[in-house]
N, C-alpha and C. Protein backbone atom coordinates (compact mmCIF):
# COMPACT_ATOMS: atom_id res chain seq x y z
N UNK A 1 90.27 220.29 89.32
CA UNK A 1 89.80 219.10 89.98
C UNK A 1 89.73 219.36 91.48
N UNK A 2 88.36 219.32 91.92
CA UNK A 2 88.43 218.94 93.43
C UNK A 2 88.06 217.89 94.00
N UNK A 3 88.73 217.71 95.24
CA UNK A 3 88.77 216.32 96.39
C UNK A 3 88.75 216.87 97.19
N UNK A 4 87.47 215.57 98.15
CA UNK A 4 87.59 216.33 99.59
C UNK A 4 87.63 215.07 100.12
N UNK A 5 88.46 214.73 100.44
CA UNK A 5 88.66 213.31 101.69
C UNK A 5 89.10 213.72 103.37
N UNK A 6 88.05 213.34 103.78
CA UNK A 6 87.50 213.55 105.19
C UNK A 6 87.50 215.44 105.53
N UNK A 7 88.00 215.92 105.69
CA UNK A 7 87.99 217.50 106.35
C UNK A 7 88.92 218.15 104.98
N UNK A 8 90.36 217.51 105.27
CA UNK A 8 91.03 217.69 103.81
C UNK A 8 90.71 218.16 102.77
N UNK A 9 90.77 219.40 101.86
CA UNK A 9 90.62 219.87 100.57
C UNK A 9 91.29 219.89 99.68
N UNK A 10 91.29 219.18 98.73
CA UNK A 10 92.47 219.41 97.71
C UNK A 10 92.02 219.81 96.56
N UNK A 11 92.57 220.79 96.01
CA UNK A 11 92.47 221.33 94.65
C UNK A 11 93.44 221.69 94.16
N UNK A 12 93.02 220.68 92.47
CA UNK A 12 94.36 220.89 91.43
C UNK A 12 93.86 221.12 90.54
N UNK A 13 94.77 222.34 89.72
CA UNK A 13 93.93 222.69 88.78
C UNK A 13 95.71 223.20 87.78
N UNK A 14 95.52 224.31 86.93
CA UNK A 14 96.36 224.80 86.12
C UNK A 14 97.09 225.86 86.79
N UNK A 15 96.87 226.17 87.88
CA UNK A 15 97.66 227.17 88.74
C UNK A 15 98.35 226.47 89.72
N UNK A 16 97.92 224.75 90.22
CA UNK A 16 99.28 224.06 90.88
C UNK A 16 98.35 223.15 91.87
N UNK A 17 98.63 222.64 92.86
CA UNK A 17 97.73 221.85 94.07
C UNK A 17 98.33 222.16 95.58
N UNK A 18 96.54 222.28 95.76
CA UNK A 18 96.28 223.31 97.16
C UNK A 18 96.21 222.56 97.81
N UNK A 19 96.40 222.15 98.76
CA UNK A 19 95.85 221.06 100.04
C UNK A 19 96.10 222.41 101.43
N UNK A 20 94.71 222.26 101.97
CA UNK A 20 94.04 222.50 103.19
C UNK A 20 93.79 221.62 104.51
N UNK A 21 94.46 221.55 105.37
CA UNK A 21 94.09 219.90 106.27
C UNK A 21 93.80 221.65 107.37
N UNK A 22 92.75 221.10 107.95
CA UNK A 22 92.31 221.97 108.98
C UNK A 22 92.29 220.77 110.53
N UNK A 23 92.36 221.85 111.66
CA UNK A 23 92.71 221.44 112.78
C UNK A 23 91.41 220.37 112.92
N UNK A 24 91.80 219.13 113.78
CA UNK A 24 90.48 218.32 113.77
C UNK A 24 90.08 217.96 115.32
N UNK A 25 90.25 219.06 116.08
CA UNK A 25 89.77 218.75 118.03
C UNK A 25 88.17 219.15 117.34
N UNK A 26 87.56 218.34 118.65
CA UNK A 26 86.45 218.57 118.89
C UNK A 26 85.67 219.71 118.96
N UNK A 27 85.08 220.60 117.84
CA UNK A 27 84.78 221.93 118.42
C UNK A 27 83.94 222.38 119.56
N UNK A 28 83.07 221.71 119.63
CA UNK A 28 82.11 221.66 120.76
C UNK A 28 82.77 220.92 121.91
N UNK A 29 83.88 220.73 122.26
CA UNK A 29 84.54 220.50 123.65
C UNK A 29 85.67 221.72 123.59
N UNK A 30 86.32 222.19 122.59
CA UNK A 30 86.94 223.16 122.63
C UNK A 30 86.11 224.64 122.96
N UNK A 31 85.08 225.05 122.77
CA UNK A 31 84.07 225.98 122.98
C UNK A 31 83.82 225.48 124.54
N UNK A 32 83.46 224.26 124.70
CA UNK A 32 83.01 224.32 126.11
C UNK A 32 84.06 224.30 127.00
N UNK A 33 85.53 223.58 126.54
CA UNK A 33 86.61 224.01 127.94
C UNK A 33 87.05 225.44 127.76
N UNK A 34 87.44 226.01 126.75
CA UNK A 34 87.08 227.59 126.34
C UNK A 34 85.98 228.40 127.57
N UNK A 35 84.74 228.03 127.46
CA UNK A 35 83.85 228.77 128.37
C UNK A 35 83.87 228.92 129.73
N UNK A 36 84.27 227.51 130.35
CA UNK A 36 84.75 227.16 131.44
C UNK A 36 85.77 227.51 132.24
N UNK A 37 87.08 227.73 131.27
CA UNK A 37 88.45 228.31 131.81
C UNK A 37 88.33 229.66 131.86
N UNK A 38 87.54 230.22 130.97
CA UNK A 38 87.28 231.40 131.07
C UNK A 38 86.43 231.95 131.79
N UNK A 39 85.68 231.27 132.52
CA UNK A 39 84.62 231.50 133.70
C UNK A 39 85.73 231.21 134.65
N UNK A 40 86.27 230.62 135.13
CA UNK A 40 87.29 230.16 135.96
C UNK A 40 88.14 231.47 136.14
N UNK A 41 88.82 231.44 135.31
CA UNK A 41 89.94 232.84 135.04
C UNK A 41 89.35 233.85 135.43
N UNK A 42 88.14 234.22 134.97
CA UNK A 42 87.32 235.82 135.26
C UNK A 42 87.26 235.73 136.34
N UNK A 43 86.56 234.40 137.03
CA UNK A 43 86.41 234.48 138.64
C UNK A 43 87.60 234.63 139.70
N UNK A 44 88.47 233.89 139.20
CA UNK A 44 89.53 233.78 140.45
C UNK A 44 90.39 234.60 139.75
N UNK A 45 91.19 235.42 138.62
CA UNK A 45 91.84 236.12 138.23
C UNK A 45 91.93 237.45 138.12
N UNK A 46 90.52 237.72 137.89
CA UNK A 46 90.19 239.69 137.31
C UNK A 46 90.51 240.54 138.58
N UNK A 47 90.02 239.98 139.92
CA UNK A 47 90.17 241.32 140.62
C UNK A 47 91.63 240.94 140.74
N UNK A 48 92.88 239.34 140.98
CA UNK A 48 93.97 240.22 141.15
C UNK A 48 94.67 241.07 140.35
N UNK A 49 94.38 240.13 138.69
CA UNK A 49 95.31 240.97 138.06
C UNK A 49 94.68 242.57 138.18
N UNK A 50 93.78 242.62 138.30
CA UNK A 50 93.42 244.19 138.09
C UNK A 50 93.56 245.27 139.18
N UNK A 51 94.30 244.67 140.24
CA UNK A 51 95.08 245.22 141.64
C UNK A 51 96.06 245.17 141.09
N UNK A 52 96.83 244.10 140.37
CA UNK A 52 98.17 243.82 140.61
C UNK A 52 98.54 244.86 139.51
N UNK A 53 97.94 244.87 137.92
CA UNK A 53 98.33 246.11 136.79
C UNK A 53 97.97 247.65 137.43
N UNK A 54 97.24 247.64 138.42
CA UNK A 54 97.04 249.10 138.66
C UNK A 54 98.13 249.31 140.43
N UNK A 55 98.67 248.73 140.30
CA UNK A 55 99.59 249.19 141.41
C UNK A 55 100.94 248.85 141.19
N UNK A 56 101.34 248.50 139.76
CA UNK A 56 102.62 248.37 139.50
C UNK A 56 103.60 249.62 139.36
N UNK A 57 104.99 249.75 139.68
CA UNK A 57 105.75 250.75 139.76
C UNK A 57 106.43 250.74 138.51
N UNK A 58 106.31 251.82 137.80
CA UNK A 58 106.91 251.98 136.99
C UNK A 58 108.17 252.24 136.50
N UNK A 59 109.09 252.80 137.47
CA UNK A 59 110.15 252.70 138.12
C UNK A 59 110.95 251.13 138.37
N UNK A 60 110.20 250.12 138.61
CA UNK A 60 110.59 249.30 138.73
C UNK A 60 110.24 248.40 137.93
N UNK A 61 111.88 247.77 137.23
CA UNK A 61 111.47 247.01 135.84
C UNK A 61 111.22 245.28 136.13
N UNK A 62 111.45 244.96 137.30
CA UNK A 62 111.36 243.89 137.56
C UNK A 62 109.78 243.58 137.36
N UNK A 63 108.81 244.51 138.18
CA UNK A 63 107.57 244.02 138.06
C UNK A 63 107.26 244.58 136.79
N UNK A 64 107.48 245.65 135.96
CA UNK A 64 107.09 245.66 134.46
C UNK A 64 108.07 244.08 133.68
N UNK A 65 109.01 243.49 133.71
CA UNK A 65 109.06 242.36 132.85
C UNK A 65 108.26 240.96 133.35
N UNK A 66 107.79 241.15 134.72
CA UNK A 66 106.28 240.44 135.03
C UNK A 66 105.17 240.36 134.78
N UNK A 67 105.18 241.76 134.39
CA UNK A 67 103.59 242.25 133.78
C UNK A 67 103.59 241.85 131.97
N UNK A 68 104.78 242.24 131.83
CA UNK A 68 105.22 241.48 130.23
C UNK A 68 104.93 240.14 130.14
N UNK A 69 105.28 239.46 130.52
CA UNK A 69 105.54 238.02 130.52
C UNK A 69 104.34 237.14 130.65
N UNK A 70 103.10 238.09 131.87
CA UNK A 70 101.98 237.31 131.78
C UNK A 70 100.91 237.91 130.52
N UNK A 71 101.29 239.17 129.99
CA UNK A 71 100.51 239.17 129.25
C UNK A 71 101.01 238.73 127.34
N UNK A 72 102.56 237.94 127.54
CA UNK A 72 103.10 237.10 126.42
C UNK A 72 102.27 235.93 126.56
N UNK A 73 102.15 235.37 128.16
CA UNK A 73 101.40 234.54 128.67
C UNK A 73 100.01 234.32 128.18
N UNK A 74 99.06 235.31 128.14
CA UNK A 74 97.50 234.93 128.02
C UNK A 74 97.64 235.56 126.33
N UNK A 75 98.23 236.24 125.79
CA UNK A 75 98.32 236.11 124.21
C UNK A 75 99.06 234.75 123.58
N UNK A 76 99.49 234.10 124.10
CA UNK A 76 100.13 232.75 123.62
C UNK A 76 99.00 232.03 123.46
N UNK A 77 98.16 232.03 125.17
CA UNK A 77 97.46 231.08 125.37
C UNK A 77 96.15 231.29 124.67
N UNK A 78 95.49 232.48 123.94
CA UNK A 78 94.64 232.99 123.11
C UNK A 78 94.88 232.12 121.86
N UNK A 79 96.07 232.91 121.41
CA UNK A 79 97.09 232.04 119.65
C UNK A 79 96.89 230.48 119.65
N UNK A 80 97.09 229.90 121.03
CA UNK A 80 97.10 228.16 120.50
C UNK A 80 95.51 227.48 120.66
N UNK A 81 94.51 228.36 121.58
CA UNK A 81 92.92 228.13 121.16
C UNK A 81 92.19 228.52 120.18
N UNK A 82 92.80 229.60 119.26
CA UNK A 82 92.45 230.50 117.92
C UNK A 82 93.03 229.01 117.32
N UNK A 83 94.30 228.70 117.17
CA UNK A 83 94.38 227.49 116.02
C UNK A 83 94.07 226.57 116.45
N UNK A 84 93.62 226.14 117.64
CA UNK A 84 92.84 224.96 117.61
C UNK A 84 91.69 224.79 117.42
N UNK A 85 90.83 225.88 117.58
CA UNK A 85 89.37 226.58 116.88
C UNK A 85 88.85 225.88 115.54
N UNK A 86 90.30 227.40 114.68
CA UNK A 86 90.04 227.50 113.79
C UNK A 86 91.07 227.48 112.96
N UNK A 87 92.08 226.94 113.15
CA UNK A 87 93.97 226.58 112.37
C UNK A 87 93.59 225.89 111.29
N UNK A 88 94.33 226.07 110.24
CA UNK A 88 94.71 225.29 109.21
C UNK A 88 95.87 225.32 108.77
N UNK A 89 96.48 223.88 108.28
CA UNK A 89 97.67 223.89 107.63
C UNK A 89 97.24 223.95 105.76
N UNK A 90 97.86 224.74 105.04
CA UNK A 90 97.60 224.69 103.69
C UNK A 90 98.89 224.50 103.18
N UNK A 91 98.90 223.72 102.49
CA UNK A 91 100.27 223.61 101.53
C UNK A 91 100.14 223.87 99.97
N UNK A 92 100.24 224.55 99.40
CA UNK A 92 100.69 224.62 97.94
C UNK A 92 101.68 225.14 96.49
N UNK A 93 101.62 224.25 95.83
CA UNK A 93 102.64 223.70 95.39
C UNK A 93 102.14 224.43 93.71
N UNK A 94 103.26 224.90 93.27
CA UNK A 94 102.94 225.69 92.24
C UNK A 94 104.38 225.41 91.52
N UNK A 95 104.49 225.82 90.23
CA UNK A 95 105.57 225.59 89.01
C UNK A 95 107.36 226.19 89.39
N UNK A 96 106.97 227.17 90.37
CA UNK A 96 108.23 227.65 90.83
C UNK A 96 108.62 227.16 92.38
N UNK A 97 107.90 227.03 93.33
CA UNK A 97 107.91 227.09 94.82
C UNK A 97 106.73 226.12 96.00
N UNK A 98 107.01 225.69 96.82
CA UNK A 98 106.10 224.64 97.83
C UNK A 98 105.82 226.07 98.20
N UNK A 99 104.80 226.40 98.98
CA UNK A 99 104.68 227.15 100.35
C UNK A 99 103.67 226.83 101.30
N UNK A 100 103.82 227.08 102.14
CA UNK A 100 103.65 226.12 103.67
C UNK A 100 102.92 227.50 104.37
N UNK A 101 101.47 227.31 104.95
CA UNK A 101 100.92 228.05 105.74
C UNK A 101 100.41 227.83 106.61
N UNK A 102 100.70 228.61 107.51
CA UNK A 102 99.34 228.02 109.21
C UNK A 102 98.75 228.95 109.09
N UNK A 103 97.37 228.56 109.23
CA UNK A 103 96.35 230.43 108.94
C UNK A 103 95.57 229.71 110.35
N UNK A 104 95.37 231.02 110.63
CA UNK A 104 94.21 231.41 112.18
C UNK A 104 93.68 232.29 111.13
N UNK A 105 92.11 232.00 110.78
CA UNK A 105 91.11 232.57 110.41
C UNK A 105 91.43 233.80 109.65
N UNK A 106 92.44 232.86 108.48
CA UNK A 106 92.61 233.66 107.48
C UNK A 106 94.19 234.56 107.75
N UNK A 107 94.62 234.73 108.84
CA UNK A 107 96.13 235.05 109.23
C UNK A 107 96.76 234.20 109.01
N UNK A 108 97.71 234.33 108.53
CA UNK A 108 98.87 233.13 108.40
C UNK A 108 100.24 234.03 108.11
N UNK A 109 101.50 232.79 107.98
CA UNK A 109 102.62 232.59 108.27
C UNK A 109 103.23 231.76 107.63
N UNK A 110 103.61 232.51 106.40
CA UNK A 110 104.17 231.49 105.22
C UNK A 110 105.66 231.33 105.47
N UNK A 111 105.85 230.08 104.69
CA UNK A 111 107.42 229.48 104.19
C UNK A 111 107.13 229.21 102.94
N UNK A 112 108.35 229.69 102.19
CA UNK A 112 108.06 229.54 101.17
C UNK A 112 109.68 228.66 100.65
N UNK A 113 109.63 227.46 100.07
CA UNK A 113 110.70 226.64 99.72
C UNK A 113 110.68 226.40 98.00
N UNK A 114 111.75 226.71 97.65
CA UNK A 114 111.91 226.57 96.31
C UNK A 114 111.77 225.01 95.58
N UNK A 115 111.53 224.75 94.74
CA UNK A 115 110.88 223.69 94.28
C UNK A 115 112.11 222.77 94.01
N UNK A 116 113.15 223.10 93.47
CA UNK A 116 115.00 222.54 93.64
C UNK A 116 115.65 222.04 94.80
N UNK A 117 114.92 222.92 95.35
CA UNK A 117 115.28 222.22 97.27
C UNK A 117 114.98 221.19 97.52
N UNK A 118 113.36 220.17 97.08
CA UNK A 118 113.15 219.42 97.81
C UNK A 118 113.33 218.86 97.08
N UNK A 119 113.78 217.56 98.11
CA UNK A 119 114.50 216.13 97.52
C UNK A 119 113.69 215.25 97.31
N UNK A 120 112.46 215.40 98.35
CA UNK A 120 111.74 214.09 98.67
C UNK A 120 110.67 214.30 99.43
N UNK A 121 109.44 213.50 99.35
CA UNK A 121 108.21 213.61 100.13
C UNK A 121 107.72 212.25 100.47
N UNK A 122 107.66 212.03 101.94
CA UNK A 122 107.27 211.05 102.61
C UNK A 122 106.36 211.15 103.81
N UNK A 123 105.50 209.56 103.76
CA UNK A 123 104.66 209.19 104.67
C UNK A 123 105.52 209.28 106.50
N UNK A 124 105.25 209.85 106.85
CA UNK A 124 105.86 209.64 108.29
C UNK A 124 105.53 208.82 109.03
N UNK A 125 105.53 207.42 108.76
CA UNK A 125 105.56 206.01 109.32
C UNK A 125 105.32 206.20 110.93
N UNK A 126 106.28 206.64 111.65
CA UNK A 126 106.25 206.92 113.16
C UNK A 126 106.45 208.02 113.83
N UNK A 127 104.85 209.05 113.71
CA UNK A 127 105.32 209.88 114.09
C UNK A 127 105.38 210.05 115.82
N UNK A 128 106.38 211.05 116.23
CA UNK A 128 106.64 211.20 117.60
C UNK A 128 106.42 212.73 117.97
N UNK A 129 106.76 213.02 119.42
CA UNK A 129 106.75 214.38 119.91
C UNK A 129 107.77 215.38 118.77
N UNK A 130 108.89 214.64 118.32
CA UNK A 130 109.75 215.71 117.53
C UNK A 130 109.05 216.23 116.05
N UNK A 131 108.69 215.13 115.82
CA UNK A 131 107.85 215.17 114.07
C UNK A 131 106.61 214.59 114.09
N UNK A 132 105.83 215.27 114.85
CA UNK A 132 104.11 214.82 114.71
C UNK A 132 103.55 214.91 113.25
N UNK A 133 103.77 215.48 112.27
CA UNK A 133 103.44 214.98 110.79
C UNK A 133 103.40 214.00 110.61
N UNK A 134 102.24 213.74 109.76
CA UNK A 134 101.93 212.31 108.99
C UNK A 134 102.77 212.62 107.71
N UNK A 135 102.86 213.71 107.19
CA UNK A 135 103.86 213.89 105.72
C UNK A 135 105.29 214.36 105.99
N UNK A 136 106.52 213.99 105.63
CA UNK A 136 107.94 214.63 105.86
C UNK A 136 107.96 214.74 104.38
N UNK A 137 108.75 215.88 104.66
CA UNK A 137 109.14 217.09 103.35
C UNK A 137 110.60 217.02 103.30
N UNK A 138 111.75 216.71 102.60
CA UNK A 138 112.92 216.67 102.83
C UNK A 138 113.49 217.51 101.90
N UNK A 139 114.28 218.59 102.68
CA UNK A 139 114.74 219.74 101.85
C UNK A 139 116.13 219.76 102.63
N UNK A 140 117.46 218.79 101.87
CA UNK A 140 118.36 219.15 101.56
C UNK A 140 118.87 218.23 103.06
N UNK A 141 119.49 218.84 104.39
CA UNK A 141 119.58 217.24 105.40
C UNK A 141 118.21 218.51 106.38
N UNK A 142 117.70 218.91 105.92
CA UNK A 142 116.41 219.20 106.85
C UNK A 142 114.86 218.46 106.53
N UNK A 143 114.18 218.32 107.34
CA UNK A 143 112.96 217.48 107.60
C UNK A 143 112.00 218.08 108.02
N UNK A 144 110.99 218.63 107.45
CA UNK A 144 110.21 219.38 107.72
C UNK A 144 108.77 218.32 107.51
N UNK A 145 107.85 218.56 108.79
CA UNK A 145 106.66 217.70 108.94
C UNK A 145 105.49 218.55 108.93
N UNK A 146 104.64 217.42 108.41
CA UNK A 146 103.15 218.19 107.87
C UNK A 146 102.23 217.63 108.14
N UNK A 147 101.06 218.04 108.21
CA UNK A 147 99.64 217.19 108.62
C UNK A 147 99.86 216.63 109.57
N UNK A 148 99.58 217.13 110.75
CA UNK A 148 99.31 216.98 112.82
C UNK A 148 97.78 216.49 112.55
N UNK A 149 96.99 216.48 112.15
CA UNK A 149 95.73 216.43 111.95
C UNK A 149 95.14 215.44 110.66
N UNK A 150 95.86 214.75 110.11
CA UNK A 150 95.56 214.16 109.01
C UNK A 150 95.01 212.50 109.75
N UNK A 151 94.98 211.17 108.87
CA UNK A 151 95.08 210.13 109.50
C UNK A 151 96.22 209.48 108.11
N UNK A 152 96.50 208.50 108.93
CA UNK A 152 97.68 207.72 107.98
C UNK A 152 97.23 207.27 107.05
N UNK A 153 96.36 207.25 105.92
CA UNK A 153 95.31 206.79 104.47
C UNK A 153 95.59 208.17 104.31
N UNK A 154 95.33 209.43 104.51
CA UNK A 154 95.19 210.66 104.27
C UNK A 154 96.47 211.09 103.64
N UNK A 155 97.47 210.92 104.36
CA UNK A 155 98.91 211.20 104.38
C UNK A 155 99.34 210.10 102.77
N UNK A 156 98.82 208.99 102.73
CA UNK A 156 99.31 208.29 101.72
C UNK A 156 99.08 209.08 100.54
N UNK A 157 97.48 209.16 100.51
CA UNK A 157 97.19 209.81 99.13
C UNK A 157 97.74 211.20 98.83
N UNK A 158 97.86 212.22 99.93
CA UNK A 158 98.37 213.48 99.77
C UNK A 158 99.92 213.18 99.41
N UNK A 159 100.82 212.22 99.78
CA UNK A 159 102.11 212.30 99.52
C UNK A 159 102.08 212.01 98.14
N UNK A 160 101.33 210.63 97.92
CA UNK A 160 101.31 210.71 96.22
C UNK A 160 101.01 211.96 95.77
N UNK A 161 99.60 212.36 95.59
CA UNK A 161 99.04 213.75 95.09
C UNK A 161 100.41 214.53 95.28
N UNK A 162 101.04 215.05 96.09
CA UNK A 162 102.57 215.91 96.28
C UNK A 162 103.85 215.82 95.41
N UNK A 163 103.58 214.18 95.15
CA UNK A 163 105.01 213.39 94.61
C UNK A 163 104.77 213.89 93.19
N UNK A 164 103.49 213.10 92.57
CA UNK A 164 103.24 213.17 90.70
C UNK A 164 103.49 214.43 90.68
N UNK A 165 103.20 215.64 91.35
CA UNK A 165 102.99 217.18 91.32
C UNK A 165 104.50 217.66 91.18
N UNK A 166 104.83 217.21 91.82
CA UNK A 166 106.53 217.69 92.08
C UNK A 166 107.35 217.13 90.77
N UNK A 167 107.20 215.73 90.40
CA UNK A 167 107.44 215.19 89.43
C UNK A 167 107.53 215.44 88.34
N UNK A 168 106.04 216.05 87.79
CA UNK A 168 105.87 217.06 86.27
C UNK A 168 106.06 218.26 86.57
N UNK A 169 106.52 218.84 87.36
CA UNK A 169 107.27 220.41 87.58
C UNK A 169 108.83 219.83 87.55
N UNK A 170 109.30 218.68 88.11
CA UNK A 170 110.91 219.06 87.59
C UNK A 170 111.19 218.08 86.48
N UNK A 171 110.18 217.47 85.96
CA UNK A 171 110.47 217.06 84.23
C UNK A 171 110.66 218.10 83.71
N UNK A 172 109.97 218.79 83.86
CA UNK A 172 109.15 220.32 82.28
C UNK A 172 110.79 221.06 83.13
């Protein structure tokens, strides 16, 4: 069975239920502040950094954990426009285990939680800066939040869809 409500993908079938909520910024304002900062950066950035990496002492570790740091710096700042691009959260839920993915264009970064663990799956009524999820996952006294990108109708039906799922895996 597939569903697609708004961006959201869900598919359930005999191997378990997939849900896909993909990042929902504007792509065409993300491409264009993208182009912009990066016209910006090239202009006012390239010739220093490219004085500043070619005259660093190697000998001296102070300016090598500077040179580290900005380039943790512009790979961070790459990683959080790659998932805002093109991020997805996927969750699925199979006969033994939940597992929880953030994929950048097909990379991802699983958790994988045993199906005994979780206690409970809920609508996140109010979410805040600590738990921006519209879905809470409750595994044991931890709280794990889901769908940053969903809307609160979205979150209802996926928690059901989650709940019945979870339900006939710890009947059987």
């Amino acid at each position: 069975m597939n569903h697609n409500n708004s961006k959201t993908t869900v598919i359930q079938d005999f191997n378990g239920l997939s849900i896909t909520i993909p990042t929902s910024i504007p792509k065409l304002v993300l491409i264009l502040s993208t182009l912009i900062l990066s016209f910006i950066l090239y202009i006012g950035l390239y010739e220093d950094a490219k004085n500043y990496f070619s005259t660093i002492d190697y000998s001296d570790y102070f300016q090598i954990i500077i040179a580290l740091g900005l380039v943790f710096i512009i790979v961070n700042f790459i990683r959080i426009w790659l998932w805002l691009l093109f991020g997805k959260e996927i969750i699925e839920i199979t006969n033994q285990h939940l597992k929880m993915k953030n994929s950048i264009l097909g990379i991802s970064i699983s958790k994988i939680i045993p199906i005994s663990e979780i206690t409970q799956v809920s609508v996140n009524s109010n979410p805040n800066k600590q738990q921006p999820g519209k879905i809470l996952l409750h595994r044991g006294t931890k709280v794990i939040d889901l769908g940053n990108f969903i809307r609160a109708e979205e979150s209802v039906y996926l928690v059901q869809l989650m709940n019945n799922k979870l339900d006939k895996i710890k009947a059987s």
